[in-house]
Protein backbone atom coordinates (compact mmCIF):
# COMPACT_ATOMS: atom_id res chain seq x y z
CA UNK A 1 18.35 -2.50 -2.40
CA UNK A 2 21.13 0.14 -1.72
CA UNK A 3 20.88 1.41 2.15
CA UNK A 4 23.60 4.06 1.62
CA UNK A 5 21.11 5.38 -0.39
CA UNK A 6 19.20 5.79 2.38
CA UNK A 7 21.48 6.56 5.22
CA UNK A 8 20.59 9.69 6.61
CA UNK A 9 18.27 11.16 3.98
CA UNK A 10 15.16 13.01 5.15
CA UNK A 11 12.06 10.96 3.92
CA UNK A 12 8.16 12.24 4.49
CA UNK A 13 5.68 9.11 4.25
CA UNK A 14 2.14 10.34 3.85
CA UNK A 15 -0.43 7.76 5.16
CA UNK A 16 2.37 7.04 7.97
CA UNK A 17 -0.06 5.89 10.54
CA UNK A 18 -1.35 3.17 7.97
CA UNK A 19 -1.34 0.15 7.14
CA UNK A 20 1.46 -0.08 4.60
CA UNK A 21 2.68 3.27 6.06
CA UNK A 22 3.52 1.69 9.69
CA UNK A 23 5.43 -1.32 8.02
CA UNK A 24 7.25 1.41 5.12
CA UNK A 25 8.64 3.92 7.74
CA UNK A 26 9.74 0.90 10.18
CA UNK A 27 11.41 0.00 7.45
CA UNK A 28 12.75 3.09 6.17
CA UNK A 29 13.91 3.91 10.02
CA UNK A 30 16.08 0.53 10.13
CA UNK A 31 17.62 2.00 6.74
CA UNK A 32 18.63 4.89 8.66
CA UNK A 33 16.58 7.36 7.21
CA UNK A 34 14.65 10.58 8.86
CA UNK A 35 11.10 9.29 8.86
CA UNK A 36 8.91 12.37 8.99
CA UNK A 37 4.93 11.72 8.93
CA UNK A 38 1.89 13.19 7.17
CA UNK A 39 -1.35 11.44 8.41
CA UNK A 40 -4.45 11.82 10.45
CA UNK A 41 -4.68 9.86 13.89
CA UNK A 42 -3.98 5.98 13.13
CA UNK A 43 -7.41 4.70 11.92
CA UNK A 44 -7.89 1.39 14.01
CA UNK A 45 -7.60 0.51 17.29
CA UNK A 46 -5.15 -1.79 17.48
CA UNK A 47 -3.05 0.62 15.22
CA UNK A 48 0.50 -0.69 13.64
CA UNK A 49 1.76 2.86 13.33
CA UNK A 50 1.24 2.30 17.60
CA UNK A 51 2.79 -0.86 18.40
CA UNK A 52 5.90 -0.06 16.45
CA UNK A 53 6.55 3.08 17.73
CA UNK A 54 5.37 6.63 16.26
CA UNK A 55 7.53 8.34 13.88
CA UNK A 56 7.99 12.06 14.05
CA UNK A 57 4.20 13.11 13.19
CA UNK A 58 1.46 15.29 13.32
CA UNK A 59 -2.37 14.37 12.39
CA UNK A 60 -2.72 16.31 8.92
CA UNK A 61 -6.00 15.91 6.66
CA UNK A 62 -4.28 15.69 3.17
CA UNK A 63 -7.55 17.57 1.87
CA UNK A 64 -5.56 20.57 3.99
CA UNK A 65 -3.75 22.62 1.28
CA UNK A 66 -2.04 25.09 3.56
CA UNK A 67 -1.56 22.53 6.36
CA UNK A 68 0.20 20.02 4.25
CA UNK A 69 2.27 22.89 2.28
CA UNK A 70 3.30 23.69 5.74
CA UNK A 71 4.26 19.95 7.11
CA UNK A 72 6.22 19.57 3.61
CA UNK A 73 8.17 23.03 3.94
CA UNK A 74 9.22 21.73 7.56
CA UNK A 75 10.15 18.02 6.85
CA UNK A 76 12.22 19.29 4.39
CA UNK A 77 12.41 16.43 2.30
CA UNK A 78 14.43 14.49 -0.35
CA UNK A 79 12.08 11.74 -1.16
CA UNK A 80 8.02 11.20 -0.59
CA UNK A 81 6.16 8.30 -0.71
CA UNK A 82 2.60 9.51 -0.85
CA UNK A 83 0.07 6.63 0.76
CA UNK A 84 -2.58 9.17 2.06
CA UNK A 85 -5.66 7.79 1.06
CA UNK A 86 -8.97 6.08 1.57
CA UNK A 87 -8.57 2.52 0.74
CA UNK A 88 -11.10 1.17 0.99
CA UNK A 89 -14.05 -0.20 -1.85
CA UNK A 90 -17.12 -0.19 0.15
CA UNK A 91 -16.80 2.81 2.51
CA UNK A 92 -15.28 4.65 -1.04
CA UNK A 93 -18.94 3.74 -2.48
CA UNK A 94 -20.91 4.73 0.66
CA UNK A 95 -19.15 8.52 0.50
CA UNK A 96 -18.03 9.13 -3.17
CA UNK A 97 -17.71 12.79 -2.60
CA UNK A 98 -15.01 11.96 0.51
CA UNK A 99 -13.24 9.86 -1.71
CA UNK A 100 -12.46 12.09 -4.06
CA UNK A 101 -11.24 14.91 -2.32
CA UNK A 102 -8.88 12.71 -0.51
CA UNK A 103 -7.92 10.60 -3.32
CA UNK A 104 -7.37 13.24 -5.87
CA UNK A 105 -7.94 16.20 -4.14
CA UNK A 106 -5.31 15.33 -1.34
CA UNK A 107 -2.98 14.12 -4.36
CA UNK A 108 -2.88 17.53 -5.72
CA UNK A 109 -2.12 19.00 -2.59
CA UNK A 110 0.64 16.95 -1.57
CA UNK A 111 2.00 17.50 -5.17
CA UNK A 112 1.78 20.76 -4.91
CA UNK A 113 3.76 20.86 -2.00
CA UNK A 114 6.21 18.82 -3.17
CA UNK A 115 7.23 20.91 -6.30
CA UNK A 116 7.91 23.62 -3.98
CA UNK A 117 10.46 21.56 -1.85
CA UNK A 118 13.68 22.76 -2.97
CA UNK A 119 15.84 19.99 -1.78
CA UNK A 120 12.87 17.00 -3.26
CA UNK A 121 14.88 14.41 -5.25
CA UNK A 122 12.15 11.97 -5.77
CA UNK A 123 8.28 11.22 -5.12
CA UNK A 124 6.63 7.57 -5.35
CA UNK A 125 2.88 8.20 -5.23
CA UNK A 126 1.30 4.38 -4.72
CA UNK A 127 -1.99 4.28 -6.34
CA UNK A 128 -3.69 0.35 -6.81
CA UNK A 129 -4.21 -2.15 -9.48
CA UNK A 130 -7.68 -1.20 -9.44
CA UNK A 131 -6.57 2.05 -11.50
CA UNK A 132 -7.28 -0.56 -14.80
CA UNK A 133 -10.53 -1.01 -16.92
CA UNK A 134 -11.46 -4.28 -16.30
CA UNK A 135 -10.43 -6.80 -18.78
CA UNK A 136 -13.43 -9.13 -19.76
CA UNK A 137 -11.33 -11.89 -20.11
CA UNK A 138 -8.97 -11.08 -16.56
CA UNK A 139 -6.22 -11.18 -18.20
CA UNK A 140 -3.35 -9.56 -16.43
CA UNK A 141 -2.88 -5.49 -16.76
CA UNK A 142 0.02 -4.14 -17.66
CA UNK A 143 1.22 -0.65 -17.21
CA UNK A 144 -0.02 0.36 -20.76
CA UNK A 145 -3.14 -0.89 -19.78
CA UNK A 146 -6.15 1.79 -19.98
CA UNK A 147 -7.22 3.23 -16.66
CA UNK A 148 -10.26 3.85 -15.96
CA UNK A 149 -12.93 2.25 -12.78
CA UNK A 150 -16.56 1.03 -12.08
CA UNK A 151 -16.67 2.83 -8.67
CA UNK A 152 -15.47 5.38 -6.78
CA UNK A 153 -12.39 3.84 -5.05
CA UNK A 154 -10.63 2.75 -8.60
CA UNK A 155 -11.94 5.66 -10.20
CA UNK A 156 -10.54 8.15 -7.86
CA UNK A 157 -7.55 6.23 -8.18
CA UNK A 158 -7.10 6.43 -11.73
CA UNK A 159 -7.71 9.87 -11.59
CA UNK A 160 -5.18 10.17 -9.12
CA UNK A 161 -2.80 8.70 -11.87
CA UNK A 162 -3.40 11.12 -14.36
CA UNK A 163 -2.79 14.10 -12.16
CA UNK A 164 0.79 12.60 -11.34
CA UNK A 165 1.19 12.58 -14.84
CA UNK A 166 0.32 16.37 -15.45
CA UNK A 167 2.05 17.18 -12.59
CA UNK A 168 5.33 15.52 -13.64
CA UNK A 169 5.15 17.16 -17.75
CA UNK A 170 3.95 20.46 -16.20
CA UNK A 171 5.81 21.09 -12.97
CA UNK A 172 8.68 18.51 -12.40
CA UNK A 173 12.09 18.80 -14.12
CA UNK A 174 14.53 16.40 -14.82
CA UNK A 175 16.11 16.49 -11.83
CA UNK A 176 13.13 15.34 -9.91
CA UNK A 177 12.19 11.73 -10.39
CA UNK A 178 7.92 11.24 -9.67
CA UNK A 179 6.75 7.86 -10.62
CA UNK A 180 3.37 6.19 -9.64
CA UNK A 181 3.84 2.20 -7.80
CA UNK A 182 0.49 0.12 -8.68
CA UNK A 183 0.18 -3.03 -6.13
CA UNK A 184 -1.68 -5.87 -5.93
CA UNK A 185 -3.83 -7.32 -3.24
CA UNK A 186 -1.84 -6.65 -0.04
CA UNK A 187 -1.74 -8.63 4.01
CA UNK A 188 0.53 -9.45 6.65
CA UNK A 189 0.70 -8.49 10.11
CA UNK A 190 -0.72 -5.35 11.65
CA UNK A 191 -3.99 -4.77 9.46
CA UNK A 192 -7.06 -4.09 11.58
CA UNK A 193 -8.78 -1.94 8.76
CA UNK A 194 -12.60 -2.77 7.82
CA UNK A 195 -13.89 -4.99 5.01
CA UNK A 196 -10.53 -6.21 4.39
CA UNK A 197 -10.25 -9.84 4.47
CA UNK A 198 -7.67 -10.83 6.43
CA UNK A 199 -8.41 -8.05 9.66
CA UNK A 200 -12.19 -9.73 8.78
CA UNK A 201 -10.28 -13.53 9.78
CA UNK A 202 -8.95 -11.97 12.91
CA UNK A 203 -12.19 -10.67 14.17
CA UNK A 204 -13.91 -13.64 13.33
CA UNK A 205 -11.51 -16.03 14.97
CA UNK A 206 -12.32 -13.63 18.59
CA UNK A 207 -15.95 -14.19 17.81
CA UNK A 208 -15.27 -18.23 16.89
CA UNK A 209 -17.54 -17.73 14.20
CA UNK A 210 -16.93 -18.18 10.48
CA UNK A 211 -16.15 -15.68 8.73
CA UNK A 212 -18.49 -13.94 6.08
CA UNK A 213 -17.43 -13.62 2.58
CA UNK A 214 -19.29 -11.34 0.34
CA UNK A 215 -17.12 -12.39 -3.09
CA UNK A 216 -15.76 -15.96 -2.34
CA UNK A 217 -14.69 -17.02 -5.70
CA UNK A 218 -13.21 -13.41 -6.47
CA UNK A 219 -9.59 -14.02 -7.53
CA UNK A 220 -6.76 -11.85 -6.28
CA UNK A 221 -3.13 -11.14 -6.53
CA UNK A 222 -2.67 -11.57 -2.69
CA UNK A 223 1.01 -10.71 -1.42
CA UNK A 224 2.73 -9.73 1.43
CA UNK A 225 3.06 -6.01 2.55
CA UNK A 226 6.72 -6.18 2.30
CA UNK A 227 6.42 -7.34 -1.47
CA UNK A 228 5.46 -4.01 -3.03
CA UNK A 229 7.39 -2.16 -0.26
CA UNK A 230 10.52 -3.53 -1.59
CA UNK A 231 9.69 -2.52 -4.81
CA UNK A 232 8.46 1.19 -3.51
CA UNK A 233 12.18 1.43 -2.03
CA UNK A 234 13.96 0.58 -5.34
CA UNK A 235 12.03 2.33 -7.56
CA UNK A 236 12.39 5.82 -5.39
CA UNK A 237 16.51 4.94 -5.22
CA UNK A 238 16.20 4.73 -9.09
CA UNK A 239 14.11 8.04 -9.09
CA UNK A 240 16.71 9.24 -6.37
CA UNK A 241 20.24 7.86 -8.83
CA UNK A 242 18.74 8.66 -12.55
CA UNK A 243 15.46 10.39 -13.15
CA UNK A 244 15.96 10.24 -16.47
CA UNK A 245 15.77 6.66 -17.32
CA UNK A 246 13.42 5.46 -14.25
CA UNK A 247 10.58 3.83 -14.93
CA UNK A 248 7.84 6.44 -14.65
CA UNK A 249 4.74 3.67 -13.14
CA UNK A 250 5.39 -0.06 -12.06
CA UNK A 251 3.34 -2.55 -11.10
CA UNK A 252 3.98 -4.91 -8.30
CA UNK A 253 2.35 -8.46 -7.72
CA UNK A 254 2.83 -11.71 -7.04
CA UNK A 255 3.49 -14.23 -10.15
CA UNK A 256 -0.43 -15.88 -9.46
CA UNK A 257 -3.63 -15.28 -7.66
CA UNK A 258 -6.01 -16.84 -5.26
CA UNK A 259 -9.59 -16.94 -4.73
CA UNK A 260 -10.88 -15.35 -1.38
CA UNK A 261 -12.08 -18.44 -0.42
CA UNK A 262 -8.68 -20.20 -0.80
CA UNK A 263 -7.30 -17.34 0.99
CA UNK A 264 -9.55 -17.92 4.04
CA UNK A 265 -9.15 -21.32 3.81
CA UNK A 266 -5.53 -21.62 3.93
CA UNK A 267 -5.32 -18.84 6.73
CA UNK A 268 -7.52 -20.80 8.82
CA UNK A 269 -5.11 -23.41 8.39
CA UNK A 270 -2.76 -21.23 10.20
CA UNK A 271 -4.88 -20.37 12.76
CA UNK A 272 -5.49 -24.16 13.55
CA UNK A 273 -8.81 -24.61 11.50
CA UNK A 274 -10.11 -21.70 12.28
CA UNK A 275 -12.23 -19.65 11.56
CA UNK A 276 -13.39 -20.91 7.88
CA UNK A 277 -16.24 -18.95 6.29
CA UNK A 278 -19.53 -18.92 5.06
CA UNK A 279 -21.34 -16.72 2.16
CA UNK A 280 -22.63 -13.79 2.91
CA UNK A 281 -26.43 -13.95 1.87
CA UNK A 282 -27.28 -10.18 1.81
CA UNK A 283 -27.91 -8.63 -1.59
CA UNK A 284 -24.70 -7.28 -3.32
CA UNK A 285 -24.70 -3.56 -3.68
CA UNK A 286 -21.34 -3.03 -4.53
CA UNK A 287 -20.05 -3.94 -7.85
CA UNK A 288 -16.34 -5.44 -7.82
CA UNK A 289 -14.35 -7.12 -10.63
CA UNK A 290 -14.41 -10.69 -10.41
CA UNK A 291 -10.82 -10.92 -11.47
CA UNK A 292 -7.78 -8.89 -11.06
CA UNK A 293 -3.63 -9.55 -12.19
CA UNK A 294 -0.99 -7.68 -12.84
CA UNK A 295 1.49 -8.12 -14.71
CA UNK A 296 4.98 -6.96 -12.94
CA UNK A 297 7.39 -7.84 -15.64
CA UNK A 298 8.50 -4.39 -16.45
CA UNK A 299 9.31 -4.03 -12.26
CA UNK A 300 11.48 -7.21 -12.79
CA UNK A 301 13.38 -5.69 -15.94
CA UNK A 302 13.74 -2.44 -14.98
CA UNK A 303 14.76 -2.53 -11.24
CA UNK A 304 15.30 -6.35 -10.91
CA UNK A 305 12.21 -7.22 -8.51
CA UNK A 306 10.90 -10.04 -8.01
CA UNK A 307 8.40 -11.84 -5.59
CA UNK A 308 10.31 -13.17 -2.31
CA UNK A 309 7.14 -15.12 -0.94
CA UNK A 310 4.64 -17.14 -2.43
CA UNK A 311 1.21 -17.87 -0.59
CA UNK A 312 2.04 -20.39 1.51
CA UNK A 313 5.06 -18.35 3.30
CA UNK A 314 2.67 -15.12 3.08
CA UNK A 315 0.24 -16.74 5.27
CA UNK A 316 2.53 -18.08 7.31
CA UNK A 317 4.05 -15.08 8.15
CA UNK A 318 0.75 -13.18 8.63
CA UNK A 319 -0.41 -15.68 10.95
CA UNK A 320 3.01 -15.72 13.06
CA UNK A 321 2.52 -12.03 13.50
CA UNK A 322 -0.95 -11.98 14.86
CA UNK A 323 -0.43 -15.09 16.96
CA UNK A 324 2.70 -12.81 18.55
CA UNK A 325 0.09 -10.09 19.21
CA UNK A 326 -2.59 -12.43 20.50
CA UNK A 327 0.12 -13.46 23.22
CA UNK A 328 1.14 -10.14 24.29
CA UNK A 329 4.97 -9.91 22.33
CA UNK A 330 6.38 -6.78 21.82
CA UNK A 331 5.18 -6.08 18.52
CA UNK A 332 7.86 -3.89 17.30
CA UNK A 333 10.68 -6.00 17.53
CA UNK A 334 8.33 -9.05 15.91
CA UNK A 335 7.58 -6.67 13.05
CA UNK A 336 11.47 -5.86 12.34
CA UNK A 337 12.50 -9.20 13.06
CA UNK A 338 9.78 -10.08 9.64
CA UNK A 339 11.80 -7.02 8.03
CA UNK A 340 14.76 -8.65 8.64
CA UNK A 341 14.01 -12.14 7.68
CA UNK A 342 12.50 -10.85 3.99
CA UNK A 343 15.88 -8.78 3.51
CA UNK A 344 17.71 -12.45 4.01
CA UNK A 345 15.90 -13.78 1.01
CA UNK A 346 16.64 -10.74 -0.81
């Protein structure tokens, strides 16, 4: 990873008061980049995006075509990462129609924008690995892989991916790197979201009550945030130094997976036993592959990326981080001091 790329250089992060878009623009802002934001009001309480600090931001609905032509003209900016979206399965399933628009819809508006930024060098737009057709057999996808979904999130999501692709033959020249970043199963520190596992842990463990898995045996490629977000930041400096020759979609994921269960089980671990889990008995109404891999190779040939932390360590860390919260540590400095410690293996 090249900071002087960095150093400086204006930077809009959509989804900034996310998730992955709290621990990115930390990131980007110990870099030295301008961290501009393009989000609606952080979505959790707890929120990362609030216990690091805000960057500069203003709640924007991405479904908003004049608003967020209007944030992009201001920010001014040389690279995007676009992360505005809804995330997650179930509540994509209970409002298809909302998923959409913000998955697509908000796609094309934040594209649109961003071929009218005259001083844009390069766009990541991070989709998931649920953009893929199943495989019957779960073998891992690559990034030839055909796209398609069996619900609304990894539909929408796939969709998303061919409008980045129109968007870059029709609208961006060469001067302009866009590529798409596909990532596997992602936790650490700082997620409070809904029907996500490890947020489900933490508010089981305040309840001392197991928690409830719907899809136990489900395998994953579980990693930590900081994983793919390394491998955003490289791919936009490649988009940044040679648009030609950069890799126009990667994936990102760890080199195995993990049940849920074994997920749970070794978190508990962390958490001194605690707070284990039990099946959830309720009728399944949501349908959700069974297996899911990617395969990162090309990511590891192309911009020399690799996994830093393996399951074990990515627990570990996730745990140390909401321990830290749990006793009242200043959660910014905790969060860098995990940014810091992940550059050292580097």
């Amino acid at each position: 990873m090249n900071a002087e790329v960095w150093e400086g250089r204006r930077v809009l992060v959509t989804g900034n008061t996310g998730f992955k878009g709290a621990w990115l623009s930390l990131w980007l802002e110990r870099l030295g980049a301008g961290v501009h934001g393009l989000a609606l009001e952080p979505p959790t309480t707890p929120s990362l995006h609030e216990l690091v600090g805000a960057q500069n931001h203003e709640p924007v609905d991405v479904r908003d075509t004049e608003t967020v032509a209007g944030r992009v003209r201001e920010a001014e900016p040389e690279v995007i990462f676009h992360l505005a979206a809804q995330s997650l399965v179930r509540p994509a399933f209970a409002d298809p129609v909302g998923t959409y628009e913000v998955n697509v819809l908000g796609t094309v508006n934040v594209l649109e924008a961003a071929r009218n930024a005259p001083g844009l060098r390069a766009m990541v737009v991070i989709t998931s690995d649920k953009v893929y057709w199943p495989d019957p057999e779960g073998r891992p996808h690559a990034e030839d892989a055909t796209l398609g979904g069996v619900g609304p999130y990894s539909a929408s999501k796939a969709a998303a991916e061919l409008v980045v692709a129109a968007y870059r033959k029709s609208y961006f020249d060469s001067e302009v790197g866009l590529a798409t970043a596909r990532a596997g199963n992602v936790i650490g520190g700082g997620d409070w979201a809904v029907d996500r596992v490890v947020p489900d842990v933490v508010r089981a463990l305040t309840r001392d009550e197991p928690v409830v898995l719907r899809h136990p045996k489900a395998l994953r490629p579980w990693q930590h945030v900081l994983e793919p977000l390394h491998g955003y930041l490289l791919l936009a400096e490649r988009l940044v130094e040679d648009p030609g020759s950069a890799p126009k979609t990667l994936n990102f994921g760890p080199d195995g997976t993990a049940t849920v269960a074994d997920l749970v089980e070794r978190l508990s671990a962390g958490f001194g036993g605690r707070p284990g889990w039990r099946r959830d008995e309720a009728p399944v109404t949501v349908p959700e592959t069974p297996a899911l891999q990617l395969n990162a190779s090309r990511a590891k040939a192309e911009l020399g990326w690799r996994p830093v932390l393996d399951l074990d360590a990515t627990l570990d860390w996730t745990a140390d981080w909401y321990r830290a919260h749990a006793n009242g540590e200043e959660m910014r400095k905790r969060t860098a001091d995990q940014i810091a410690a992940y550059e050292e293996r580097l």
